[in-house]
PDB file of N, CA and C in Angstrom:
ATOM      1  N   UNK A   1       3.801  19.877 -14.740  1.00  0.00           N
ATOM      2  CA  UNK A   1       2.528  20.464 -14.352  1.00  0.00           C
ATOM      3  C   UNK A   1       2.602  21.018 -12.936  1.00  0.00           C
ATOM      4  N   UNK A   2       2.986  20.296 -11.998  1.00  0.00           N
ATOM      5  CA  UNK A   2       3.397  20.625 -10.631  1.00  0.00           C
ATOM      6  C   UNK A   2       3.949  21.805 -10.238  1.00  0.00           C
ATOM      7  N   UNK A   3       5.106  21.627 -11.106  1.00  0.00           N
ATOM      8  CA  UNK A   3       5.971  22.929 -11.062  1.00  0.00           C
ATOM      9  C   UNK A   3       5.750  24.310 -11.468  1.00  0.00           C
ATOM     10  N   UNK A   4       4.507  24.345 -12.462  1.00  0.00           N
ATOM     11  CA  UNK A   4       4.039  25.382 -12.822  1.00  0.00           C
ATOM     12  C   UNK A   4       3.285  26.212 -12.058  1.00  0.00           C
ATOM     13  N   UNK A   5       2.545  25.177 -11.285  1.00  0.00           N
ATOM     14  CA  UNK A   5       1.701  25.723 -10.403  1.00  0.00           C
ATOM     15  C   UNK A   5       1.820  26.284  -9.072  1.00  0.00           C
ATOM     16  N   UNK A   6       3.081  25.420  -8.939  1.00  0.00           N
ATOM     17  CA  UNK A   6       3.494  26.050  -7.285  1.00  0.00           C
ATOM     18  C   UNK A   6       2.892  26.333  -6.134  1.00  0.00           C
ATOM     19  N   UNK A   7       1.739  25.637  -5.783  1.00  0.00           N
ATOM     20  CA  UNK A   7       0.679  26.108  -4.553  1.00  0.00           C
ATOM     21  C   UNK A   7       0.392  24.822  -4.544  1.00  0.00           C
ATOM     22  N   UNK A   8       0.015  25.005  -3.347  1.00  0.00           N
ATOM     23  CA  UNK A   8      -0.455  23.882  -2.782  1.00  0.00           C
ATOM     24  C   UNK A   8      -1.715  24.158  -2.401  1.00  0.00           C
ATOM     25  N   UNK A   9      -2.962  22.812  -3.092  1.00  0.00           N
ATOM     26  CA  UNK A   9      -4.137  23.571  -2.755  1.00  0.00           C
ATOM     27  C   UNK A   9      -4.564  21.823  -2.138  1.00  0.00           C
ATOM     28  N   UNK A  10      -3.780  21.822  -0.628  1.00  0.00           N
ATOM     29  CA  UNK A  10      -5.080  20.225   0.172  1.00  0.00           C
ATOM     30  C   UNK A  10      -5.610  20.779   0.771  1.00  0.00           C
ATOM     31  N   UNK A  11      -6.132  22.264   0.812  1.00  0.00           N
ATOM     32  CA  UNK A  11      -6.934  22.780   1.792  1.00  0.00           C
ATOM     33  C   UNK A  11      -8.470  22.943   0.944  1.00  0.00           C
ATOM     34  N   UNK A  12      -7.974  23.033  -0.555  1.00  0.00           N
ATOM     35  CA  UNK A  12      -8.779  22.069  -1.283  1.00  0.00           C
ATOM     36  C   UNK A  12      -9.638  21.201  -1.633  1.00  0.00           C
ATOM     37  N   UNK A  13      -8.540  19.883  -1.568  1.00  0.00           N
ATOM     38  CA  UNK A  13      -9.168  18.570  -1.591  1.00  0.00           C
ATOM     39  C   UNK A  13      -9.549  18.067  -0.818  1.00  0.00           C
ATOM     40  N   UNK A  14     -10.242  16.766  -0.736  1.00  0.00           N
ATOM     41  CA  UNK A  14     -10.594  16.171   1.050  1.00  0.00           C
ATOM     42  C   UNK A  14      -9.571  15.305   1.021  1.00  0.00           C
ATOM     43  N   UNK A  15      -8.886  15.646   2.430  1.00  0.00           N
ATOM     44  CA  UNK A  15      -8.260  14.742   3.115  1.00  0.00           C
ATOM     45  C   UNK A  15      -8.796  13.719   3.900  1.00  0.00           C
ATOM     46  N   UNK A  16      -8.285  12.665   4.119  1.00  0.00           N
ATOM     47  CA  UNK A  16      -9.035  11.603   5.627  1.00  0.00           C
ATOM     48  C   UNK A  16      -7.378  11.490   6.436  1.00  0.00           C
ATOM     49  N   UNK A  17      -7.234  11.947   6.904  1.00  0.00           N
ATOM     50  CA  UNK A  17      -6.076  11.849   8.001  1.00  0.00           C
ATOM     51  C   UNK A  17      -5.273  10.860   8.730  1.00  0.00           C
ATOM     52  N   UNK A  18      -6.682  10.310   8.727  1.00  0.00           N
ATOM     53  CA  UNK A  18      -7.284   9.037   9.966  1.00  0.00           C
ATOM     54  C   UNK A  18      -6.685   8.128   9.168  1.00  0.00           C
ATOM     55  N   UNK A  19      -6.751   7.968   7.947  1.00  0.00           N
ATOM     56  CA  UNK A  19      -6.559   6.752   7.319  1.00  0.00           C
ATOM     57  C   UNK A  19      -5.048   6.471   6.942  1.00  0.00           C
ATOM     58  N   UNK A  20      -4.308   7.597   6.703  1.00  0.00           N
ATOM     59  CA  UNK A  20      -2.875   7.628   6.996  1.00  0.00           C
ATOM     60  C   UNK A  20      -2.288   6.547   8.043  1.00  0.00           C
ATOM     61  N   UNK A  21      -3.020   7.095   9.432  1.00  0.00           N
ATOM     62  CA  UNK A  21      -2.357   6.297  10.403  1.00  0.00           C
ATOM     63  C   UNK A  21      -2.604   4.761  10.233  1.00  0.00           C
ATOM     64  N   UNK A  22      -4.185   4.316   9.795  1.00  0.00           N
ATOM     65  CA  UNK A  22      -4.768   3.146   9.284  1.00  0.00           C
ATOM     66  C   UNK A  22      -3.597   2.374   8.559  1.00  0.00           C
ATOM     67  N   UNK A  23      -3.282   3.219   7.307  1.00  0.00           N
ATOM     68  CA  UNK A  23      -2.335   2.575   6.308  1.00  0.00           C
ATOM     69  C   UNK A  23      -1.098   2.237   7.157  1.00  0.00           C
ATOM     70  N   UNK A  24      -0.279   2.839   8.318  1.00  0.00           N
ATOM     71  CA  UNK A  24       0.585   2.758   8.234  1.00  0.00           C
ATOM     72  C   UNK A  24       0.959   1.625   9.776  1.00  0.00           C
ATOM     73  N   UNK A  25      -0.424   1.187  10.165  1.00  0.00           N
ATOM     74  CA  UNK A  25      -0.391   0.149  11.136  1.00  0.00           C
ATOM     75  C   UNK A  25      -0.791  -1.113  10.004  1.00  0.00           C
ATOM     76  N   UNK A  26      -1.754  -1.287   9.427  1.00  0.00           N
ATOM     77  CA  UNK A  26      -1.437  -2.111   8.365  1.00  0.00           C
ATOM     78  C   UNK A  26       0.083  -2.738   7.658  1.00  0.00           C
ATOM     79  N   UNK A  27       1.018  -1.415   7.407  1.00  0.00           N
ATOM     80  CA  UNK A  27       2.054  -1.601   6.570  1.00  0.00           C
ATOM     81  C   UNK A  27       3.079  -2.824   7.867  1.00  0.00           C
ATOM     82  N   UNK A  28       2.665  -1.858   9.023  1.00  0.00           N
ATOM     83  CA  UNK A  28       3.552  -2.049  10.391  1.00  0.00           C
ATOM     84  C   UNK A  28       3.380  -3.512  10.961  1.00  0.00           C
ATOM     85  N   UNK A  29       2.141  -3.936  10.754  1.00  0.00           N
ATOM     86  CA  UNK A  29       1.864  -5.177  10.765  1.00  0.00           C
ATOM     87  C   UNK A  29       2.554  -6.210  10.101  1.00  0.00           C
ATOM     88  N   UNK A  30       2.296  -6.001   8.831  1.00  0.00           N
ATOM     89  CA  UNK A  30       3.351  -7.002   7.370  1.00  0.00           C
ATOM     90  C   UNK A  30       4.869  -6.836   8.199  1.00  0.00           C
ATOM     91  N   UNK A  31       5.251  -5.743   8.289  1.00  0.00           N
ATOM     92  CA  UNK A  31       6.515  -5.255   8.772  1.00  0.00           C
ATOM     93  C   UNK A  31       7.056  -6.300   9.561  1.00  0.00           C
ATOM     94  N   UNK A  32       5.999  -6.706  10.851  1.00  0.00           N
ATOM     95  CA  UNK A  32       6.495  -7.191  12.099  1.00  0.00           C
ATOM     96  C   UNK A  32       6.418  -8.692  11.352  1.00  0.00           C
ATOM     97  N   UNK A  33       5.403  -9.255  10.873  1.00  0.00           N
ATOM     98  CA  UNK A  33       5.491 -10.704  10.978  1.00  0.00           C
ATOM     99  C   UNK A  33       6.230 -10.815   9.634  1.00  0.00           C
ATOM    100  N   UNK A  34       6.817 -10.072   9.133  1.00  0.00           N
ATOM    101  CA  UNK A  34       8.191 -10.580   8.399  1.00  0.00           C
ATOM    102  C   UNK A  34       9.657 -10.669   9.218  1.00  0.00           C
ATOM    103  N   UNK A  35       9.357  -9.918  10.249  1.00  0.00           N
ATOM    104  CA  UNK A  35      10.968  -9.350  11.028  1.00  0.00           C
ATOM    105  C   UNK A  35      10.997 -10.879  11.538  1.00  0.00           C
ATOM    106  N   UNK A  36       9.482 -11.511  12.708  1.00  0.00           N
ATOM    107  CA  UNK A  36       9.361 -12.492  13.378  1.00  0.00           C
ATOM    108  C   UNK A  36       9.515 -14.199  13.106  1.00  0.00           C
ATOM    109  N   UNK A  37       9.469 -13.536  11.504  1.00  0.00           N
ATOM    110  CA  UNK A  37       9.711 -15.030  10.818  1.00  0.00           C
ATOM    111  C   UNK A  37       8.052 -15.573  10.625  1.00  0.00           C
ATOM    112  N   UNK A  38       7.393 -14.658  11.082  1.00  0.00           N
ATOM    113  CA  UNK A  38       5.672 -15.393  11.228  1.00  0.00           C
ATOM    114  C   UNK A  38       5.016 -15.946   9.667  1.00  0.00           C
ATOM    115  N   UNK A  39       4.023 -16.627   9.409  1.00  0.00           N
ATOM    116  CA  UNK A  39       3.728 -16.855   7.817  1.00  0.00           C
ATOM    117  C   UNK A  39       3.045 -15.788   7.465  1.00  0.00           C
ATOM    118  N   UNK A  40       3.561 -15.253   6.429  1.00  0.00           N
ATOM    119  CA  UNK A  40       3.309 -13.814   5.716  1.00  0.00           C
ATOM    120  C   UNK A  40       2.369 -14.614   4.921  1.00  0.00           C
ATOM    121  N   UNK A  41       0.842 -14.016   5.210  1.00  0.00           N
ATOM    122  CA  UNK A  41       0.053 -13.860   4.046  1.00  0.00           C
ATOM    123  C   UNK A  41      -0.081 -13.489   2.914  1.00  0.00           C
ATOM    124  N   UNK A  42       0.377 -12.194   2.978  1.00  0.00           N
ATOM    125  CA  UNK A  42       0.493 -11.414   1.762  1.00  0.00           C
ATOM    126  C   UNK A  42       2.054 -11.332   0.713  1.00  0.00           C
ATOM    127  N   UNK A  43       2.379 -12.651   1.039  1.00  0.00           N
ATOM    128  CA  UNK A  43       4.024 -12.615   0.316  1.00  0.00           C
ATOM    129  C   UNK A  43       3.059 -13.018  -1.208  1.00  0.00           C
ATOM    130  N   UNK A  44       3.703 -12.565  -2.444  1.00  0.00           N
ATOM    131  CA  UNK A  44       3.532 -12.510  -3.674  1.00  0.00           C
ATOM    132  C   UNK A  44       1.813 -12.293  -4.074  1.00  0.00           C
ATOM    133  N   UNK A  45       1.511 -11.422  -3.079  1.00  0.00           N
ATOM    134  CA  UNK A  45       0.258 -11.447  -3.641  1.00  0.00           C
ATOM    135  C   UNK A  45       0.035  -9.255  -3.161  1.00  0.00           C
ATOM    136  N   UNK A  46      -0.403  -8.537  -3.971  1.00  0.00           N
ATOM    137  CA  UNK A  46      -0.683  -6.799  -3.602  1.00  0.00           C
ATOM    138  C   UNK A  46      -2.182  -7.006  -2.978  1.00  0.00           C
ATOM    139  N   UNK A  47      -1.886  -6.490  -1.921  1.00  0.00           N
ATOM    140  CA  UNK A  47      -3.232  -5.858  -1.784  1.00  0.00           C
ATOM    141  C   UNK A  47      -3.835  -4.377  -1.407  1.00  0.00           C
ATOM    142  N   UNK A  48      -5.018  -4.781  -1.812  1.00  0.00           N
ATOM    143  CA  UNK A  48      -5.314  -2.865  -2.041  1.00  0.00           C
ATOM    144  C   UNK A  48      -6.653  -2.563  -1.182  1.00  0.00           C
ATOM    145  N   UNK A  49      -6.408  -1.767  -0.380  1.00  0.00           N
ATOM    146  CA  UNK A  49      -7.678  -1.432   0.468  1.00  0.00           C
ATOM    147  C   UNK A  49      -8.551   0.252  -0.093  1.00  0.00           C
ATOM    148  N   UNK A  50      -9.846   0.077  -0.232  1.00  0.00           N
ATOM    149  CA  UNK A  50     -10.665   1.039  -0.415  1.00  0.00           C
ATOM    150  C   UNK A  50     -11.251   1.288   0.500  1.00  0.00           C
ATOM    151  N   UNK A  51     -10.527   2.635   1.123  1.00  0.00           N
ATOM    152  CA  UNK A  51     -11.238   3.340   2.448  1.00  0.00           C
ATOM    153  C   UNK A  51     -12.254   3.789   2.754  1.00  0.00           C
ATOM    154  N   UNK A  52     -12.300   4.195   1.304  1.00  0.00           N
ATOM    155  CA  UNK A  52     -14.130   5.057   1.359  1.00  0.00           C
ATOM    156  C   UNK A  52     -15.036   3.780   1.629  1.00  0.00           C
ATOM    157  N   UNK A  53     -14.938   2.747   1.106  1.00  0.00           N
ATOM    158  CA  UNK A  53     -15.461   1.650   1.339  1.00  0.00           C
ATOM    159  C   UNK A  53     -15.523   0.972   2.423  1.00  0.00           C
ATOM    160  N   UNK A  54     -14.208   0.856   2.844  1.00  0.00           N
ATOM    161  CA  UNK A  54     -13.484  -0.622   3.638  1.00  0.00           C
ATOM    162  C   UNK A  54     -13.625  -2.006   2.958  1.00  0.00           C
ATOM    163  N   UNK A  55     -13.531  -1.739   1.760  1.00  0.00           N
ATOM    164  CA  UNK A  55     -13.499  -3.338   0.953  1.00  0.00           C
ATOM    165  C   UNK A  55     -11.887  -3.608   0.741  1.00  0.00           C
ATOM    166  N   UNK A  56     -11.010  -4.535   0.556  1.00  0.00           N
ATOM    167  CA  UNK A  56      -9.906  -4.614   0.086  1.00  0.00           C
ATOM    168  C   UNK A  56      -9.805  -5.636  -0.705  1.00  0.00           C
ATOM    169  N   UNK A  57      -8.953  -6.068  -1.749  1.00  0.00           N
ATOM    170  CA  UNK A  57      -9.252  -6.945  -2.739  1.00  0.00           C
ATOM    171  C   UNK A  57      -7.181  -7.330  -2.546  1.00  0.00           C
ATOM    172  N   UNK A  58      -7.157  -8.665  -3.164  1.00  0.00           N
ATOM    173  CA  UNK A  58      -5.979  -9.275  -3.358  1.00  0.00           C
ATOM    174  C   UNK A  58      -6.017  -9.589  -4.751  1.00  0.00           C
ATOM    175  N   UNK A  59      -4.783  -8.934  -5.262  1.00  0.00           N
ATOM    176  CA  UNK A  59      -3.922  -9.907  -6.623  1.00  0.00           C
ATOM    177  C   UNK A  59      -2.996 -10.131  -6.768  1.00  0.00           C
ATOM    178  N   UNK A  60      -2.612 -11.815  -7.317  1.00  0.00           N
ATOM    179  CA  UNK A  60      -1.481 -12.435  -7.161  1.00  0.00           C
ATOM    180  C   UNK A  60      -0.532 -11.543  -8.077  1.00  0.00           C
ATOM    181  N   UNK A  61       0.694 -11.409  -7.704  1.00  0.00           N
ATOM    182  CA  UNK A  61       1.480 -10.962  -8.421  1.00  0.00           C
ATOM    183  C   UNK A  61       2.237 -12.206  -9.225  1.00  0.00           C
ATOM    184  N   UNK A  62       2.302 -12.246 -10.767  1.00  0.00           N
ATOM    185  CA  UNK A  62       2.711 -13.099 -11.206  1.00  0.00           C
ATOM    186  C   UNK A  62       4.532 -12.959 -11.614  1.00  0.00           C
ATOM    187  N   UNK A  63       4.785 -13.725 -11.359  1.00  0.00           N
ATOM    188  CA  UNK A  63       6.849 -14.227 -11.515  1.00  0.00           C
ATOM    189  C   UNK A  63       7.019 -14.408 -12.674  1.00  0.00           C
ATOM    190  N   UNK A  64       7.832 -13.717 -13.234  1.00  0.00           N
ATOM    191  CA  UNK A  64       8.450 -13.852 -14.346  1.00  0.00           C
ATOM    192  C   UNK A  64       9.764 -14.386 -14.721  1.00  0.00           C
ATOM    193  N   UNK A  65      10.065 -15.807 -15.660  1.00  0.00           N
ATOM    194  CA  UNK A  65      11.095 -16.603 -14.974  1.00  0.00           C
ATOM    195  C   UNK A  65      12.335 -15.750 -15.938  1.00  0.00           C
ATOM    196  N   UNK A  66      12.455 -14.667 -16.777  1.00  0.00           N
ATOM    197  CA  UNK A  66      13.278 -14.600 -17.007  1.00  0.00           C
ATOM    198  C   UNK A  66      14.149 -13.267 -16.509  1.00  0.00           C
ATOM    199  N   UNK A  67      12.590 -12.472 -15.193  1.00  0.00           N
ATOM    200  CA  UNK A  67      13.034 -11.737 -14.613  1.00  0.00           C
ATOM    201  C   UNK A  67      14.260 -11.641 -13.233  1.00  0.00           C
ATOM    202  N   UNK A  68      15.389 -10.636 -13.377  1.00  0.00           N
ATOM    203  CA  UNK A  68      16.774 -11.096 -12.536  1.00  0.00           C
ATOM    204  C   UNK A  68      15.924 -10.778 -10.953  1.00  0.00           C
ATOM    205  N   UNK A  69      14.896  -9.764 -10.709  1.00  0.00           N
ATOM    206  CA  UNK A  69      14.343  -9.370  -9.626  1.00  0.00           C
ATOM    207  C   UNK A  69      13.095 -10.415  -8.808  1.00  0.00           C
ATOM    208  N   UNK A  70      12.470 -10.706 -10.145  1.00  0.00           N
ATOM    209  CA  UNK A  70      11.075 -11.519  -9.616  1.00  0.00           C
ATOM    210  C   UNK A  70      11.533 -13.261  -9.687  1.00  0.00           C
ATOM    211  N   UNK A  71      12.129 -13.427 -10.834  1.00  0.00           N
ATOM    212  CA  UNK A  71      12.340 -14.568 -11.097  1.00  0.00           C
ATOM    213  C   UNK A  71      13.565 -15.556 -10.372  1.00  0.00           C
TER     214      UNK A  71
END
């Protein structure tokens, strides 16, 4: 579908810009207190933030014991 279209239309859609950088001090955060050894909150659990909102919600990610990656 992408390829057909060939244009780029985000001048388009709405962007939030702002929230890019948001996401990526968030990410930078997890980042650091894994490097530091600090207790990671968010180890086996996704979380998902809604910007338009600012609500974010957590779900456990469940282990699968016969998986070679998770398990």
């Amino acid at each position: 579908f992408l390829d057909e279209r060939r244009s780029d239309d985000s001048a388009r859609r709405e962007n939030l810009p702002a929230l890019a950088a948001l996401a990526g001090s968030l990410l930078a955060g997890e980042a650091m207190k894994a490097v530091l050894g600090l207790a990671v909150p968010s180890a086996g659990r996704l979380i998902v933030f809604d910007f338009l909102t600012f609500e974010s919600t957590q779900h456990v990610v469940l282990r699968k014991p016969w998986c070679p990656v998770c398990g």
